[in-house]
N, C-alpha and C. Protein backbone atom coordinates (compact mmCIF):
# COMPACT_ATOMS: atom_id res chain seq x y z
N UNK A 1 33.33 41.51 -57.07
CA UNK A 1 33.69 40.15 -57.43
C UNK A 1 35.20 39.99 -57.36
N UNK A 2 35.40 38.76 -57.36
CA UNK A 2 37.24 38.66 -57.12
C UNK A 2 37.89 38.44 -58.49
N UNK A 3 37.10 38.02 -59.11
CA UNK A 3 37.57 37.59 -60.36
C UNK A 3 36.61 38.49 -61.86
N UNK A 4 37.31 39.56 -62.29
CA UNK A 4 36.66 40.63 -63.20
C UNK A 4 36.35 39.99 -64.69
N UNK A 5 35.18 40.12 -65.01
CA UNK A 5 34.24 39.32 -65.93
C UNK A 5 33.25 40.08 -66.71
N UNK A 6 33.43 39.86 -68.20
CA UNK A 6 32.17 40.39 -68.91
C UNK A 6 31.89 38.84 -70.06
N UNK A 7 31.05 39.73 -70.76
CA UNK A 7 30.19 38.58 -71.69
C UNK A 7 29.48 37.56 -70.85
N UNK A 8 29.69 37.42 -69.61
CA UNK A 8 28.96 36.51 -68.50
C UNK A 8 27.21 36.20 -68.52
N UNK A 9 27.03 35.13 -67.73
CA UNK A 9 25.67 35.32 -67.54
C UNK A 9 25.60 35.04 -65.81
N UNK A 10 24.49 35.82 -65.47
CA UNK A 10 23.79 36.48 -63.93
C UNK A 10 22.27 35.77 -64.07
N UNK A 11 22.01 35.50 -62.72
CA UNK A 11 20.48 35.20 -62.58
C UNK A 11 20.28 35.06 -60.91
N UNK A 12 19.28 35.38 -60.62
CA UNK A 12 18.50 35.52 -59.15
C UNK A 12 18.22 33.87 -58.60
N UNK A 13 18.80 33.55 -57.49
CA UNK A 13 18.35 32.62 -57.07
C UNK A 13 18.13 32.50 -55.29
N UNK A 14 17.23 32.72 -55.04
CA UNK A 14 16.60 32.51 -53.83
C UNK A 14 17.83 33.20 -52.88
N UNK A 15 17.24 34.75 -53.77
CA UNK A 15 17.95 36.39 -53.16
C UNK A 15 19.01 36.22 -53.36
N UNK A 16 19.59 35.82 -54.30
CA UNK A 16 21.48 36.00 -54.15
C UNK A 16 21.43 35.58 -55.62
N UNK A 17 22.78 36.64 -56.22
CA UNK A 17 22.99 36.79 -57.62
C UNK A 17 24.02 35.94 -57.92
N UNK A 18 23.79 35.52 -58.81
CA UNK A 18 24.97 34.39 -59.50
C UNK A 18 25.99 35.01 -60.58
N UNK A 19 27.12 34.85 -60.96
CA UNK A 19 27.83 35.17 -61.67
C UNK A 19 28.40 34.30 -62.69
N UNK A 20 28.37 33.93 -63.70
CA UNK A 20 28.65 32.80 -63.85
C UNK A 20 29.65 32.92 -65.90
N UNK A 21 30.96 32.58 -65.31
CA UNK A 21 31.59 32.72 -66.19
C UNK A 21 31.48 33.56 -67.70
N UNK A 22 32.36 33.93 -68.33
CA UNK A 22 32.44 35.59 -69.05
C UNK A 22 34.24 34.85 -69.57
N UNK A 23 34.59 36.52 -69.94
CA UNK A 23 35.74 36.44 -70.28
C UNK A 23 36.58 37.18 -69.64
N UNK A 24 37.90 37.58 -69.58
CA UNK A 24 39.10 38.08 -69.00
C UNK A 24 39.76 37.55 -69.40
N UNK A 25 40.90 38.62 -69.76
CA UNK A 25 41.67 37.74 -70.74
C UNK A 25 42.08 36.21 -70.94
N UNK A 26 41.08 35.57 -71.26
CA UNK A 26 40.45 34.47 -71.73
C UNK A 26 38.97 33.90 -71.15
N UNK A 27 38.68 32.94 -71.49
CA UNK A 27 37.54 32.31 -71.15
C UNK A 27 37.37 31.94 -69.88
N UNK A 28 36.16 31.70 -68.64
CA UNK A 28 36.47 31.74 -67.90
C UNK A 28 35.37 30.60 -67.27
N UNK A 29 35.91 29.92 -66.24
CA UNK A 29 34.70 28.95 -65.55
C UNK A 29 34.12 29.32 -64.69
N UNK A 30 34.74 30.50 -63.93
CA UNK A 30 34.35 30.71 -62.13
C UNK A 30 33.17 30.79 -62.10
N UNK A 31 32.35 30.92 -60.82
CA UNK A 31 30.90 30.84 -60.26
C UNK A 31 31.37 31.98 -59.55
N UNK A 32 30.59 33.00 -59.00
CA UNK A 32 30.77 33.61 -58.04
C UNK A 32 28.62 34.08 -57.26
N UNK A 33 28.94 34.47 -56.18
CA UNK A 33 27.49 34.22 -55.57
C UNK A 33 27.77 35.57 -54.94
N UNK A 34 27.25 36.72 -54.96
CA UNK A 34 26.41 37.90 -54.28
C UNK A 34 25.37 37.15 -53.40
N UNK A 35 25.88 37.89 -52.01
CA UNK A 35 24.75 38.04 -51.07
C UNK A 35 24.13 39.18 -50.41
N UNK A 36 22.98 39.34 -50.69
CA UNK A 36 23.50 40.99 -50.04
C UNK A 36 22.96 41.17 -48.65
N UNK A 37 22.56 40.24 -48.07
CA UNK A 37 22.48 40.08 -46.61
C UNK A 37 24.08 40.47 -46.07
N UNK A 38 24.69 39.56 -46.07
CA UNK A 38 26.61 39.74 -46.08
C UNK A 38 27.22 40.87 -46.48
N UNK A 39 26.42 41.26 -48.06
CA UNK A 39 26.71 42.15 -48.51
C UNK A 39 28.42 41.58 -49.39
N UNK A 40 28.45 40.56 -49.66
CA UNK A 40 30.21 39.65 -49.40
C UNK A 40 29.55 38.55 -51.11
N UNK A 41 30.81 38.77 -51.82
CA UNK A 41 30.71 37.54 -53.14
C UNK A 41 31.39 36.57 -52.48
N UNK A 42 31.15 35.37 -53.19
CA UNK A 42 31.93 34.12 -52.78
C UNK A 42 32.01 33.33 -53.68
N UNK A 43 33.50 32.33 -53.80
CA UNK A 43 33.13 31.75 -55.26
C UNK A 43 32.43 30.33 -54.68
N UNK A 44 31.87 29.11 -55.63
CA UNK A 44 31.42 28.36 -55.41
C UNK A 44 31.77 27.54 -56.71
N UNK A 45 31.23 25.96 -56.82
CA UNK A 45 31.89 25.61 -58.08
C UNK A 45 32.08 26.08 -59.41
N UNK A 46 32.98 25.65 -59.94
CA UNK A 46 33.49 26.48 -61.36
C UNK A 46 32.38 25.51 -62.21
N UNK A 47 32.09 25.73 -63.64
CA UNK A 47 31.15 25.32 -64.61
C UNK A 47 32.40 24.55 -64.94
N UNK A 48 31.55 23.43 -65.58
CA UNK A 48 32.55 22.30 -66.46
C UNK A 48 33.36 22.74 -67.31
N UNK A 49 32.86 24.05 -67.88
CA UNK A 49 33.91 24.54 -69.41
C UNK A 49 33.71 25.64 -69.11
N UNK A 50 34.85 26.33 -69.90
CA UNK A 50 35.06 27.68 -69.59
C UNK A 50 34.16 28.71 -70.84
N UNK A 51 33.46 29.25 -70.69
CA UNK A 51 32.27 29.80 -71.28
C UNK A 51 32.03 31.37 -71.12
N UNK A 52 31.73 32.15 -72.35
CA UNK A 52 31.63 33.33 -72.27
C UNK A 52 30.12 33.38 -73.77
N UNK A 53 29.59 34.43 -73.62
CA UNK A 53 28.54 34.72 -74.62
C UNK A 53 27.10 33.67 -74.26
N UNK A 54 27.31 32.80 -72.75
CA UNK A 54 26.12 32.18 -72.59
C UNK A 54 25.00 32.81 -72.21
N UNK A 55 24.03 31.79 -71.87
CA UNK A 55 22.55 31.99 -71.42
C UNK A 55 22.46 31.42 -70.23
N UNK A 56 22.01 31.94 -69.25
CA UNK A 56 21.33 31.25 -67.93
C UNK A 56 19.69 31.50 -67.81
N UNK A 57 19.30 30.57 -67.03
CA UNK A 57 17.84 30.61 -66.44
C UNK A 57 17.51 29.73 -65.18
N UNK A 58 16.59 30.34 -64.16
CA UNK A 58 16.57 29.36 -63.22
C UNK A 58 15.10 28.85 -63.58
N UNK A 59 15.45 27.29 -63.11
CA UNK A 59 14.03 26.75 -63.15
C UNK A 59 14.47 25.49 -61.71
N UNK A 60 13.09 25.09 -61.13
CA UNK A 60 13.15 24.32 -60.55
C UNK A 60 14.13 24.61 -59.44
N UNK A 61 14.76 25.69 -58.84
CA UNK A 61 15.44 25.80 -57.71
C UNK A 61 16.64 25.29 -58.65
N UNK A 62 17.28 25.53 -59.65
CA UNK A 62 18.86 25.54 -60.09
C UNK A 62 18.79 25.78 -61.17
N UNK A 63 20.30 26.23 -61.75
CA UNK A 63 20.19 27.17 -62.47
C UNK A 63 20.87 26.09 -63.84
N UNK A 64 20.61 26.78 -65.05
CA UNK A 64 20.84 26.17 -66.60
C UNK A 64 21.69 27.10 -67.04
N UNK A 65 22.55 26.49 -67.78
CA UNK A 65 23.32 27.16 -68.51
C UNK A 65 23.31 26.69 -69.79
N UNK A 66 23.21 27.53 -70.81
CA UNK A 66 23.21 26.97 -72.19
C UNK A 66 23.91 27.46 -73.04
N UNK A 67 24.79 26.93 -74.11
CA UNK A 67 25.33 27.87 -75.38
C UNK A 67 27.05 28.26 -74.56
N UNK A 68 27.11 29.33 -75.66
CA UNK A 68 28.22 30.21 -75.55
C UNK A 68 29.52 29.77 -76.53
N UNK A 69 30.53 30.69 -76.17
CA UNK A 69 31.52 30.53 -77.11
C UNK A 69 32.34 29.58 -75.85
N UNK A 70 32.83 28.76 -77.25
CA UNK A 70 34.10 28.06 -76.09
C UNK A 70 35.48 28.17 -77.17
N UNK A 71 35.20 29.12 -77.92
CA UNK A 71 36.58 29.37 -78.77
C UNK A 71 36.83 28.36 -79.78
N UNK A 72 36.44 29.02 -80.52
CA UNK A 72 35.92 29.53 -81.09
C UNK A 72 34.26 29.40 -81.57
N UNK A 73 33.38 30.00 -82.15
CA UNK A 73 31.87 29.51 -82.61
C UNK A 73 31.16 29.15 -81.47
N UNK A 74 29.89 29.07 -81.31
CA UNK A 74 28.83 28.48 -80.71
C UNK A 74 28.63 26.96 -79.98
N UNK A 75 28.27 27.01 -79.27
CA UNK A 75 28.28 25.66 -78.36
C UNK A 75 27.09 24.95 -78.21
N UNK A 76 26.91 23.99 -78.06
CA UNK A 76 25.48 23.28 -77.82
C UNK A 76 25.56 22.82 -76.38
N UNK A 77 26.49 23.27 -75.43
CA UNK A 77 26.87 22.63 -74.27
C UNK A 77 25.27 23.12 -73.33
N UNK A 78 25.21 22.08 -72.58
CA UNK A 78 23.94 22.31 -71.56
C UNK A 78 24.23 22.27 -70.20
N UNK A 79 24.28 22.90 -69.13
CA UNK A 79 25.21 22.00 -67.66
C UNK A 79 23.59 22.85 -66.95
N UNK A 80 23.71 21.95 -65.92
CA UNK A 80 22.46 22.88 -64.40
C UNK A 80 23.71 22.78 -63.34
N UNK A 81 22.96 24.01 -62.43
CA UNK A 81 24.36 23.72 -61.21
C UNK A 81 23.02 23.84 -59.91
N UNK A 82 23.00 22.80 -59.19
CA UNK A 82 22.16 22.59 -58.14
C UNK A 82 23.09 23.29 -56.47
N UNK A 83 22.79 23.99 -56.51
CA UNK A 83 23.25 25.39 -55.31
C UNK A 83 23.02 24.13 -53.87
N UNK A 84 22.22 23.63 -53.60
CA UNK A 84 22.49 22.64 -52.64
C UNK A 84 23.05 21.47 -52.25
N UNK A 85 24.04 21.42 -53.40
CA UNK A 85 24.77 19.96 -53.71
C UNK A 85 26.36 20.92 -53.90
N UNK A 86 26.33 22.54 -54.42
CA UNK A 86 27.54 23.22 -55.21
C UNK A 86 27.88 22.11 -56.03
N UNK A 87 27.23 21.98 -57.20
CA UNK A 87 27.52 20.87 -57.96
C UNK A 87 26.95 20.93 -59.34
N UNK A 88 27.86 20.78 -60.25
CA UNK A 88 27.74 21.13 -61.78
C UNK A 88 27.13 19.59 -62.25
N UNK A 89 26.04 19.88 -63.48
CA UNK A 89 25.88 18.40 -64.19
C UNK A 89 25.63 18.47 -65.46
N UNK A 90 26.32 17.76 -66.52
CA UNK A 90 26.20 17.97 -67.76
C UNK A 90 24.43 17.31 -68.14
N UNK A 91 24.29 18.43 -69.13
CA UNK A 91 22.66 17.34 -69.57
C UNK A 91 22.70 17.45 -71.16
N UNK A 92 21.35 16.43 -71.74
CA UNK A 92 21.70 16.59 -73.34
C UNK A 92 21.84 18.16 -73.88
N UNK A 93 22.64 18.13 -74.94
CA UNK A 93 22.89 18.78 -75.99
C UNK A 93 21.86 19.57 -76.59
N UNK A 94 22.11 20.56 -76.92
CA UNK A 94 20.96 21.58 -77.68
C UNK A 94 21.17 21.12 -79.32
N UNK A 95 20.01 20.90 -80.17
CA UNK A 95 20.30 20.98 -81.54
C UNK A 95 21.14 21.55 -82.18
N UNK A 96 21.23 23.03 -82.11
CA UNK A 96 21.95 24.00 -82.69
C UNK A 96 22.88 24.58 -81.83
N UNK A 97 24.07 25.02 -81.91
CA UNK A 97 24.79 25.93 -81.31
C UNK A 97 25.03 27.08 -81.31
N UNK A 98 24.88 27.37 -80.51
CA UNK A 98 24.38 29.19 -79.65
C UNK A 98 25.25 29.72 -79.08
N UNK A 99 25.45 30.81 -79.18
CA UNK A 99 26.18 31.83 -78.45
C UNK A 99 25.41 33.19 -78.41
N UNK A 100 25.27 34.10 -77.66
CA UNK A 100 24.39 35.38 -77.75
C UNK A 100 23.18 34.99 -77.98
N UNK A 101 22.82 34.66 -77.17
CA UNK A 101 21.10 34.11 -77.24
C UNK A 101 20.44 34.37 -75.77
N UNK A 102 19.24 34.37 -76.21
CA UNK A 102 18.29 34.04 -75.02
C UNK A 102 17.52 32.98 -74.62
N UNK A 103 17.36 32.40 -73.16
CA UNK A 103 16.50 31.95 -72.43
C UNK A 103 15.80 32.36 -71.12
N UNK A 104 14.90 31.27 -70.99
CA UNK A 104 14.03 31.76 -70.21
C UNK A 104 13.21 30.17 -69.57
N UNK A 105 12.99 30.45 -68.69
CA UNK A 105 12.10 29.25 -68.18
C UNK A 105 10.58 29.44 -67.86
N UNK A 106 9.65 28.47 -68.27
CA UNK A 106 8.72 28.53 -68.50
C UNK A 106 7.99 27.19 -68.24
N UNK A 107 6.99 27.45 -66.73
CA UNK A 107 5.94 26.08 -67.00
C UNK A 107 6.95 24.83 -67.05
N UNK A 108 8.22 25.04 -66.31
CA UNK A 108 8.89 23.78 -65.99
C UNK A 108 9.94 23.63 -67.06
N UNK A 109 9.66 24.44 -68.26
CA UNK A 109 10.43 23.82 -69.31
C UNK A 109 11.03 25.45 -69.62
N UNK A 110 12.71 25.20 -70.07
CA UNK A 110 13.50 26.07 -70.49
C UNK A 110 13.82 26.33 -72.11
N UNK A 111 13.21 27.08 -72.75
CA UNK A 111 13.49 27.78 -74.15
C UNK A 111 14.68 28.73 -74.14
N UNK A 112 15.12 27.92 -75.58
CA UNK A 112 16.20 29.04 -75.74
C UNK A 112 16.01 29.63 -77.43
N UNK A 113 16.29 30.31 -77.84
CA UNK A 113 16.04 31.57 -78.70
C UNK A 113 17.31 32.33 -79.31
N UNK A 114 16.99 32.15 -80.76
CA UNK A 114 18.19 33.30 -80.99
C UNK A 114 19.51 32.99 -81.48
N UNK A 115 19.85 34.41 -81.08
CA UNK A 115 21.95 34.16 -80.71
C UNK A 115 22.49 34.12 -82.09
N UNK A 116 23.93 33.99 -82.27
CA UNK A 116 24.89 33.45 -83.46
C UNK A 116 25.10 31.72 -83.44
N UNK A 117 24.81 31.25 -84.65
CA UNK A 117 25.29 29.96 -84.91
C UNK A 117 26.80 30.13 -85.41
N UNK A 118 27.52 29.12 -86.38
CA UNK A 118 28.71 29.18 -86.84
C UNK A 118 29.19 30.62 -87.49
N UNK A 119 30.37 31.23 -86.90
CA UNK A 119 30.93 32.38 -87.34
C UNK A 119 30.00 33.67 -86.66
N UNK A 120 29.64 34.24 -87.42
CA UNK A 120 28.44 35.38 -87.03
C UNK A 120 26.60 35.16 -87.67
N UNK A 121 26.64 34.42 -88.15
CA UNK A 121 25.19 33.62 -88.54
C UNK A 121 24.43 33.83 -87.45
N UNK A 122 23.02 34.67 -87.92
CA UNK A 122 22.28 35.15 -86.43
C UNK A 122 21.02 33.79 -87.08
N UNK A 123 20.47 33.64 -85.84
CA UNK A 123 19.52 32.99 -85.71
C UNK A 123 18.39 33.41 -85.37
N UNK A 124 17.27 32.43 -85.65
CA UNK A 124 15.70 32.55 -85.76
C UNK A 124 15.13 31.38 -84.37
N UNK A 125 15.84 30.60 -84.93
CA UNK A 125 15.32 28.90 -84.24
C UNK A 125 15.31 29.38 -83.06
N UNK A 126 14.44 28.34 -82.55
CA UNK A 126 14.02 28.13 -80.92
C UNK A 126 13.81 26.90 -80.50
N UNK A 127 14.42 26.35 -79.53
CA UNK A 127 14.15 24.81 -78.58
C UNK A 127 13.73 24.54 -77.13
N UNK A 128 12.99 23.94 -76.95
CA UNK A 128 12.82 23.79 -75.69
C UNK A 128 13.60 22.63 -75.01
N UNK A 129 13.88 23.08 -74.14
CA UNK A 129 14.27 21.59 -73.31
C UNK A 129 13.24 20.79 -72.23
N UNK A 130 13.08 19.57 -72.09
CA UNK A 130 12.31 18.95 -71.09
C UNK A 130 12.97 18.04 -69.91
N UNK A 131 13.07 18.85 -68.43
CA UNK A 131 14.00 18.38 -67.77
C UNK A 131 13.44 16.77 -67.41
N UNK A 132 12.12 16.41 -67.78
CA UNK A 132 11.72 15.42 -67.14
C UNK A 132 12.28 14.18 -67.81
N UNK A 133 13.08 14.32 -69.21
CA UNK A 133 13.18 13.68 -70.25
C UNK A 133 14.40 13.61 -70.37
N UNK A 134 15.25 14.71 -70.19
CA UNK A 134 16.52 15.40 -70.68
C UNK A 134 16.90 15.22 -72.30
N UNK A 135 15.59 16.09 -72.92
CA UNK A 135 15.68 15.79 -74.18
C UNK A 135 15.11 17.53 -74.49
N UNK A 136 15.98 18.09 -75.70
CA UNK A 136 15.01 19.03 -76.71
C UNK A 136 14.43 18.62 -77.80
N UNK A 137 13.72 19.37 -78.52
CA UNK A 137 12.55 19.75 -79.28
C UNK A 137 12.92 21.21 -80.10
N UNK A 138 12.64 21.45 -81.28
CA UNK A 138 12.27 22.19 -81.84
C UNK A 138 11.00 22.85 -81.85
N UNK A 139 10.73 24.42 -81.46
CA UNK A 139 9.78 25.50 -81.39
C UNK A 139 9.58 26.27 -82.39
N UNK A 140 8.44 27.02 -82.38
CA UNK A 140 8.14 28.02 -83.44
C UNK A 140 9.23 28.69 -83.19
N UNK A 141 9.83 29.14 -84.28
CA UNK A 141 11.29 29.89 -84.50
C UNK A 141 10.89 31.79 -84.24
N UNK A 142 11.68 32.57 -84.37
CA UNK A 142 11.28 34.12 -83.89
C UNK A 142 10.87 34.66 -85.14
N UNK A 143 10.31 35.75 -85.39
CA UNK A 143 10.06 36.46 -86.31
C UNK A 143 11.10 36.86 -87.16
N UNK A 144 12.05 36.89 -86.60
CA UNK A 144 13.28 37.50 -87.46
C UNK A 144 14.69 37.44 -86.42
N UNK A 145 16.12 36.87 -87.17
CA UNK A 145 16.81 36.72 -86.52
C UNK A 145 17.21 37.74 -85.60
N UNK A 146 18.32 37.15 -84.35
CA UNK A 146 18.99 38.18 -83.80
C UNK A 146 19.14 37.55 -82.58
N UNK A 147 20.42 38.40 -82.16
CA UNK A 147 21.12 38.07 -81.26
C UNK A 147 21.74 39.18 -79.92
N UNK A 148 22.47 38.83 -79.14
CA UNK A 148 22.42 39.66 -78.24
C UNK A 148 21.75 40.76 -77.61
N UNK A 149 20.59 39.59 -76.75
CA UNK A 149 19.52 40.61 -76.50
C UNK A 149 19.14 39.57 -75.23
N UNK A 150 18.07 39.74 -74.22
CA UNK A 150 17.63 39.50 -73.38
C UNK A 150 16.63 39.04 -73.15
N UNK A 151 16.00 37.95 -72.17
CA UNK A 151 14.97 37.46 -72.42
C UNK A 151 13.97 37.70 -70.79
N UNK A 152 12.77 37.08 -70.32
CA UNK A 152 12.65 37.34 -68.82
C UNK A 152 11.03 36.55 -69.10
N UNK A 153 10.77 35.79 -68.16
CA UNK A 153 9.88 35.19 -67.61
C UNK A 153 8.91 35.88 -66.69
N UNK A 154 7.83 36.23 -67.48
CA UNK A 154 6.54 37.08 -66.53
C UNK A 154 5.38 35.93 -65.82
């Protein structure tokens, strides 16, 4: 990658890995795209805000981004980035704000799970989002809080 990144979030999209903002010494927006046909990264649009500790998931042929720290605490920020447009779009707001959490897409609709709310406050709650609506919902919450962990769609 050209630009060195952790706390980031990665996801598979029609064979090519996404990279998608982390930290270095500071917060960071870049996009970057693995191909491994090329075998070559490339950057592509930057995310609206500069974001580290998020969640990604693909649904519908583009990818979601949810949560993260934007410096400080948890974010409710929501953006999709449609890979055939290279083009970022803000959508509604998550209830709660997340950072270190998981999602996952599911049956059209994207859940998110988990993570730290304000300060280090781990969480239980869970929301779905409905892209047809651009609205969330509140879900059965997890068994027990926690955060920084991983999620995956079978």
């Amino acid at each position: 990658m050209s630009v060195k990144r952790y706390l980031h979030a990665s996801v598979v999209l029609d064979g090519k890995i996404y990279a998608m903002g982390g930290y270095h010494f500071g917060h960071l927006d870049t996009v970057e795209v693995y191909d491994p046909q090329a075998d070559s990264w490339q950057r592509v649009a930057s995310m609206p805000q500069r974001l580290c500790d998020h969640a990604a998931a693909v649904m519908g042929g583009k990818i979601y981004v949810t949560g993260g720290d934007t410096n400080p605490g948890g974010s409710v920020n929501v953006c999709v980035y449609d890979p055939q447009a290279d083009a970022w779009a803000q959508l509604a707001s998550m209830g709660t704000a997340r950072r270190r959490h998981a999602s996952a897409a599911v049956g059209g609709k994207l859940y998110v799970f988990g993570g730290c709310g304000a300060g280090v406050q781990h969480l239980s709650t869970a929301e779905v989002y409905d892209p047809a609506s651009d609205s969330w919902a509140q879900v059965t919450s997890l068994t027990s809080a926690r955060s920084s962990f991983v999620a995956a769609a079978l």
